[in-house]
N, C-alpha and C. Protein backbone atom coordinates (compact mmCIF):
# COMPACT_ATOMS: atom_id res chain seq x y z
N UNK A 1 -77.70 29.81 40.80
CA UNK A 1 -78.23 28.47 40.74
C UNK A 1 -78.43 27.91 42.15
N UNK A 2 -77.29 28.80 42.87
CA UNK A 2 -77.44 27.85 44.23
C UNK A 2 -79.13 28.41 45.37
N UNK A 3 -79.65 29.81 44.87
CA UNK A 3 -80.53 29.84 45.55
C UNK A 3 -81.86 28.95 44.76
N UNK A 4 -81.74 28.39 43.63
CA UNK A 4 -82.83 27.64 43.44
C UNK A 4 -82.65 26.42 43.58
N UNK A 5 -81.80 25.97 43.81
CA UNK A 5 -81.33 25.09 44.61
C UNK A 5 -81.87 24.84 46.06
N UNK A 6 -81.74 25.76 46.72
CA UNK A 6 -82.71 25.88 48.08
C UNK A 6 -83.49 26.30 48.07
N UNK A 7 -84.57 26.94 47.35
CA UNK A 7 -85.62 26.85 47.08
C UNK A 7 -86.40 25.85 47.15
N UNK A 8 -85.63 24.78 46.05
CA UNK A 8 -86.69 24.01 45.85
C UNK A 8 -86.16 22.58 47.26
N UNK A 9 -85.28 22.58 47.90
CA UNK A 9 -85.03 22.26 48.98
C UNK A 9 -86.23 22.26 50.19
N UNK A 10 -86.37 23.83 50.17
CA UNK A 10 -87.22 24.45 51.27
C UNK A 10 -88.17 23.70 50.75
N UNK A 11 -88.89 23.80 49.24
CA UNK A 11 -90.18 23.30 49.02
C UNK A 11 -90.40 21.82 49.64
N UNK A 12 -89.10 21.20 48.73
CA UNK A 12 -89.53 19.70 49.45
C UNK A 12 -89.94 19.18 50.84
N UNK A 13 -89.18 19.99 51.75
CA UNK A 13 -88.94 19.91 53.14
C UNK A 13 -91.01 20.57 53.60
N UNK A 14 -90.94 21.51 52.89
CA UNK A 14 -92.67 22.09 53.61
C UNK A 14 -93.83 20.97 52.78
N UNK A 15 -93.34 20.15 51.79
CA UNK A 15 -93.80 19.18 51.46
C UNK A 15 -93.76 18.35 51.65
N UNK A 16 -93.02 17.53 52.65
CA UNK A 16 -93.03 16.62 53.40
C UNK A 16 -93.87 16.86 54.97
N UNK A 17 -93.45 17.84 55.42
CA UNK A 17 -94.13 18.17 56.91
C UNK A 17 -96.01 18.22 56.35
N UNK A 18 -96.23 18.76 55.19
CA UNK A 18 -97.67 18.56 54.99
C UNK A 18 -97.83 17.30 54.32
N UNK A 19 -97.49 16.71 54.11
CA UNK A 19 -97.79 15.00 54.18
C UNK A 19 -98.32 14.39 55.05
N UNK A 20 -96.58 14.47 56.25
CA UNK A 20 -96.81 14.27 57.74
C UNK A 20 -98.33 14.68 58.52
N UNK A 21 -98.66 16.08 58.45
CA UNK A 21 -99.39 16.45 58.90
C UNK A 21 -100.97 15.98 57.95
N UNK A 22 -101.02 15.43 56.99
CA UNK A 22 -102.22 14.98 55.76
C UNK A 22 -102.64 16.34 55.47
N UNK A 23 -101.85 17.21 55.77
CA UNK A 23 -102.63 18.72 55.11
C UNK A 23 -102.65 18.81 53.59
N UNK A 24 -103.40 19.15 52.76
CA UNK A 24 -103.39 19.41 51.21
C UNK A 24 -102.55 20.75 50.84
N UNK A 25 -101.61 20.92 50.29
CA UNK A 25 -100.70 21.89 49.57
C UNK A 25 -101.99 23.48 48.67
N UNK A 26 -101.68 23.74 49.16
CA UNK A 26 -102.10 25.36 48.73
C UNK A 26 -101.60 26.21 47.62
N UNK A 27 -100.38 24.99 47.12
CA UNK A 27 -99.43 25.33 45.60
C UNK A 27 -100.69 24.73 44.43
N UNK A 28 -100.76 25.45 43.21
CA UNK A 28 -101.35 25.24 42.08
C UNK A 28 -101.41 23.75 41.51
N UNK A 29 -102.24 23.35 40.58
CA UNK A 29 -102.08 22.18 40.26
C UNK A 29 -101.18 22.82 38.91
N UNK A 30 -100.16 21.36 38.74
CA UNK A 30 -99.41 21.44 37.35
C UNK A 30 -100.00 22.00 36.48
N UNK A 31 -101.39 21.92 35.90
CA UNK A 31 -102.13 21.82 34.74
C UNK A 31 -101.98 23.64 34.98
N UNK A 32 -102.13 24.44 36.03
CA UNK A 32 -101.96 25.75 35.88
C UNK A 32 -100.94 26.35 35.83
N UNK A 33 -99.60 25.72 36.10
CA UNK A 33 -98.40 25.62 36.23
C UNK A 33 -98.32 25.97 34.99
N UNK A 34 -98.54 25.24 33.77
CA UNK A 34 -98.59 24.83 32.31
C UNK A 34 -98.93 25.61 31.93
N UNK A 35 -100.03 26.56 32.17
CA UNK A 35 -100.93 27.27 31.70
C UNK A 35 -100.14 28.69 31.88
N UNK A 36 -99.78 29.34 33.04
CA UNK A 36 -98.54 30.13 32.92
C UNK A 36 -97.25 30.34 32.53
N UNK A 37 -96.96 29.01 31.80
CA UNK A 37 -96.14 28.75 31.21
C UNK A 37 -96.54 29.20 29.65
N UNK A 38 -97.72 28.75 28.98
CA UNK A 38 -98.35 29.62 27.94
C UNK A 38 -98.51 31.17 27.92
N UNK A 39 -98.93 31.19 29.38
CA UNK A 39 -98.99 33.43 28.76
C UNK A 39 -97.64 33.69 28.76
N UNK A 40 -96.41 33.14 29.58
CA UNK A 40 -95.07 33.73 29.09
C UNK A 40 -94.70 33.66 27.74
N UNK A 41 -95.17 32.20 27.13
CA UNK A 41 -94.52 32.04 25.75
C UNK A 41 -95.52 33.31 24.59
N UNK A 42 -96.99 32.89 25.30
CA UNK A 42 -98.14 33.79 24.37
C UNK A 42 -97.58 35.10 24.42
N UNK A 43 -96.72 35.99 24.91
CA UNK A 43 -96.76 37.07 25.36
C UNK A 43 -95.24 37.66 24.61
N UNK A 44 -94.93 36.63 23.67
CA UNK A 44 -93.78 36.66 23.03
C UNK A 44 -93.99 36.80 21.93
N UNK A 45 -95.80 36.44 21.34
CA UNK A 45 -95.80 35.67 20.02
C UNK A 45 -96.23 37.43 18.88
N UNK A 46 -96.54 38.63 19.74
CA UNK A 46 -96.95 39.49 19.47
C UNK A 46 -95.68 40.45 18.96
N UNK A 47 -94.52 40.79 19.71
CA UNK A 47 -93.33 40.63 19.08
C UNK A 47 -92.88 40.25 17.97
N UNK A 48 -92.90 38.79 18.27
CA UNK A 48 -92.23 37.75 16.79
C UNK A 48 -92.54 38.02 15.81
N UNK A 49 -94.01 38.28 16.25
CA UNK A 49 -95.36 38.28 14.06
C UNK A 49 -94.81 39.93 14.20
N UNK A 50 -94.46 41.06 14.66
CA UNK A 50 -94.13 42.20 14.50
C UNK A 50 -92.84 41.88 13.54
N UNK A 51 -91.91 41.50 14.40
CA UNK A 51 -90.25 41.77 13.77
C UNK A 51 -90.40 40.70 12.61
N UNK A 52 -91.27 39.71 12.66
CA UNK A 52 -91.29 38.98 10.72
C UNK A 52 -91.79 39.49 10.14
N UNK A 53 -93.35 40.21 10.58
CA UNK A 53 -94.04 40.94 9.32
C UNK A 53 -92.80 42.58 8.85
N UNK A 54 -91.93 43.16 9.70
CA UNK A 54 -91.01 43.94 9.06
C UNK A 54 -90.64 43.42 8.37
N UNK A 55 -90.12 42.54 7.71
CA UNK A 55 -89.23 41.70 7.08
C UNK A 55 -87.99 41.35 7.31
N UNK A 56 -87.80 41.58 9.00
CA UNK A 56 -86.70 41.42 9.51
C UNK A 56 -86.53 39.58 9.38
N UNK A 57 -85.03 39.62 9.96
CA UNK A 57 -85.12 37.66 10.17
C UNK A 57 -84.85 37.68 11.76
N UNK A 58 -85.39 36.63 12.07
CA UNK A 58 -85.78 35.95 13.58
C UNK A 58 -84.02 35.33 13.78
N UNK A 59 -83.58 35.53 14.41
CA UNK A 59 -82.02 34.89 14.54
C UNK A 59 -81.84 34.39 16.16
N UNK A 60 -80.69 33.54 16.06
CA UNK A 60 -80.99 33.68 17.89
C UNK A 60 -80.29 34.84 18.65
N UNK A 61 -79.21 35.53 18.00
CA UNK A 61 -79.38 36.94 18.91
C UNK A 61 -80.73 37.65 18.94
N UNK A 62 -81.88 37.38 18.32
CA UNK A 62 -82.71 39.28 18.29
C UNK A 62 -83.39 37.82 19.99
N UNK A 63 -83.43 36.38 19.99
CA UNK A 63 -84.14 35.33 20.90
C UNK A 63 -83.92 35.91 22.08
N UNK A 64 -82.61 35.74 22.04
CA UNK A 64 -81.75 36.02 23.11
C UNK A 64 -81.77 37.25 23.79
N UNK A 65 -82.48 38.44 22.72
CA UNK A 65 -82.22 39.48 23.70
C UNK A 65 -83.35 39.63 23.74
N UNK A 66 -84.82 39.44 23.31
CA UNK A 66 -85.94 39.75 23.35
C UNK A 66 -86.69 39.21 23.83
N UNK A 67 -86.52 37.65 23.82
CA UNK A 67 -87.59 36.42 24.61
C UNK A 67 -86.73 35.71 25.68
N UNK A 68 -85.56 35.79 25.78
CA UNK A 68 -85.40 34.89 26.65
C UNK A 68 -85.07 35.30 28.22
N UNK A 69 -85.15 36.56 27.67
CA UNK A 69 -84.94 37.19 29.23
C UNK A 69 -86.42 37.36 30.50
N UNK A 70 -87.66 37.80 29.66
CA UNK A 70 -88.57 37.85 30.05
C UNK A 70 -89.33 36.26 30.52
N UNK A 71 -88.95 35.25 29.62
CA UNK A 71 -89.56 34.24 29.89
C UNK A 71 -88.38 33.27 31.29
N UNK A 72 -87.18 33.26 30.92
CA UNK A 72 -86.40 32.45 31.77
C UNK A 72 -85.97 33.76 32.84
N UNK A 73 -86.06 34.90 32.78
CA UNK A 73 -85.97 35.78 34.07
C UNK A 73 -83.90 35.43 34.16
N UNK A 74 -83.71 36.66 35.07
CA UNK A 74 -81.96 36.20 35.62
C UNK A 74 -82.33 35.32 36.85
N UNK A 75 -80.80 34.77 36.92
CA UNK A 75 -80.78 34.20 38.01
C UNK A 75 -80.49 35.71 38.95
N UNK A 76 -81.14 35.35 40.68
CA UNK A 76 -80.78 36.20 41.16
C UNK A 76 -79.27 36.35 41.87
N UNK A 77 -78.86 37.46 42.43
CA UNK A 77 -77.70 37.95 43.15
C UNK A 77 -77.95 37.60 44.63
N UNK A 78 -76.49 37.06 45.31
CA UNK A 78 -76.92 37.43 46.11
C UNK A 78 -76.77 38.74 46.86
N UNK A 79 -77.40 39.16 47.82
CA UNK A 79 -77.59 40.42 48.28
C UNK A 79 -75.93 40.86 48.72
N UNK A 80 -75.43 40.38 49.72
CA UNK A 80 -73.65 40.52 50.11
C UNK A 80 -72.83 40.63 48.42
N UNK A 81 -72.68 39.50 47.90
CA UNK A 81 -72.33 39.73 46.37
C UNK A 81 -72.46 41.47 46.04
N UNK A 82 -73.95 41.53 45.57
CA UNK A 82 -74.26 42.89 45.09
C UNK A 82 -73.58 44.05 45.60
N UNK A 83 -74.06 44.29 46.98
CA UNK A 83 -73.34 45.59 48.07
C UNK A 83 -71.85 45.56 47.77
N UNK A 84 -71.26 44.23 47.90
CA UNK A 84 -69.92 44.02 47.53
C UNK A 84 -69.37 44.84 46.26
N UNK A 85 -69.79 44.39 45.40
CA UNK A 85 -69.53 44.51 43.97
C UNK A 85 -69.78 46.21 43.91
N UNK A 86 -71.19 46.71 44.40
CA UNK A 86 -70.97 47.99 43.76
C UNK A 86 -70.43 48.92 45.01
N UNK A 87 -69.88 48.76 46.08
CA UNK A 87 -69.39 49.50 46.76
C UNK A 87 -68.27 49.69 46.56
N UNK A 88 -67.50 50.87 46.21
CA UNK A 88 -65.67 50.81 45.22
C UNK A 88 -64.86 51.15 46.72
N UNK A 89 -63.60 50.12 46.26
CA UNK A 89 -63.02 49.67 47.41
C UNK A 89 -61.59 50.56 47.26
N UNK A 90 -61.14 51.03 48.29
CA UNK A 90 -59.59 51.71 48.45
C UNK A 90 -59.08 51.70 47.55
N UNK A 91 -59.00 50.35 47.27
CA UNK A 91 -57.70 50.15 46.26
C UNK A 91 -58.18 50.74 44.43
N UNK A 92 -59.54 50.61 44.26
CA UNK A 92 -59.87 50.86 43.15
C UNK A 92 -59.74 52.39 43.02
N UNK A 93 -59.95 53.24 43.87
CA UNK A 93 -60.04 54.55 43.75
C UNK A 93 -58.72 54.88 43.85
N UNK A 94 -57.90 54.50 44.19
CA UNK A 94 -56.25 55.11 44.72
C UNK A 94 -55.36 55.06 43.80
C-alpha cells in the first residue's frame, strides 16, 4: 500500500510543477481511464457466461480466484523484502 501511496504522491508533486509551469499533462483523460476500466471488467465477462452456461454456480471463492486478481492486480513487493524472504538464512538451514 505504501508504494501507492507514493506513487500517487510523486503524481501530485509532477502535477503541480506542470501547473506551475502552465504545461498540459500528457496523462489520459478520465473518460479513457473509465474506458480501461471496461476492457478489465469486459475481459471477465467471457469466463463468467462459460462457468454459468456449465451449470456451475458463480460464488465468491471461484470471484476471488478468477476475477479479482487480474482486474485489482497484487500489491507489489518490495524488492529488499523479496531477496530477503527468499534468500534462506543460517539459522533456517542448521
Amino acid at each position: 500500500m505504501k508504494i501507492y501511496l507514493l506513487s500517487l504522491g510523486a503524481g501530485l508533486l509532477v502535477g503541480a510543477i506542470y501547473s506551475l509551469l502552465n504545461v498540459r499533462s500528457p496523462a489520459p483523460p478520465v473518460i479513457a481511464l473509465v474506458g480501461l476500466f471496461g476492457i478489465l471488467i469486459g475481459e471477465q465477462t467471457i469466463p463468467l457466461v462459460r462457468h454459468i452456461m456449465s451449470g456451475q454456480s458463480v460464488d465468491l471463492s471461484w470471484f476471488n480466484k478468477q476475477c479479482r486478481p487480474h482486474v485489482f492486480g497484487r500489491l507489489p513487493k518490495c524488492a529488499d523484502t523479496a531477496a530477503h524472504i527468499d534468500k534462506p538464512s543460517a539459522e533456517n538451514l542448521g
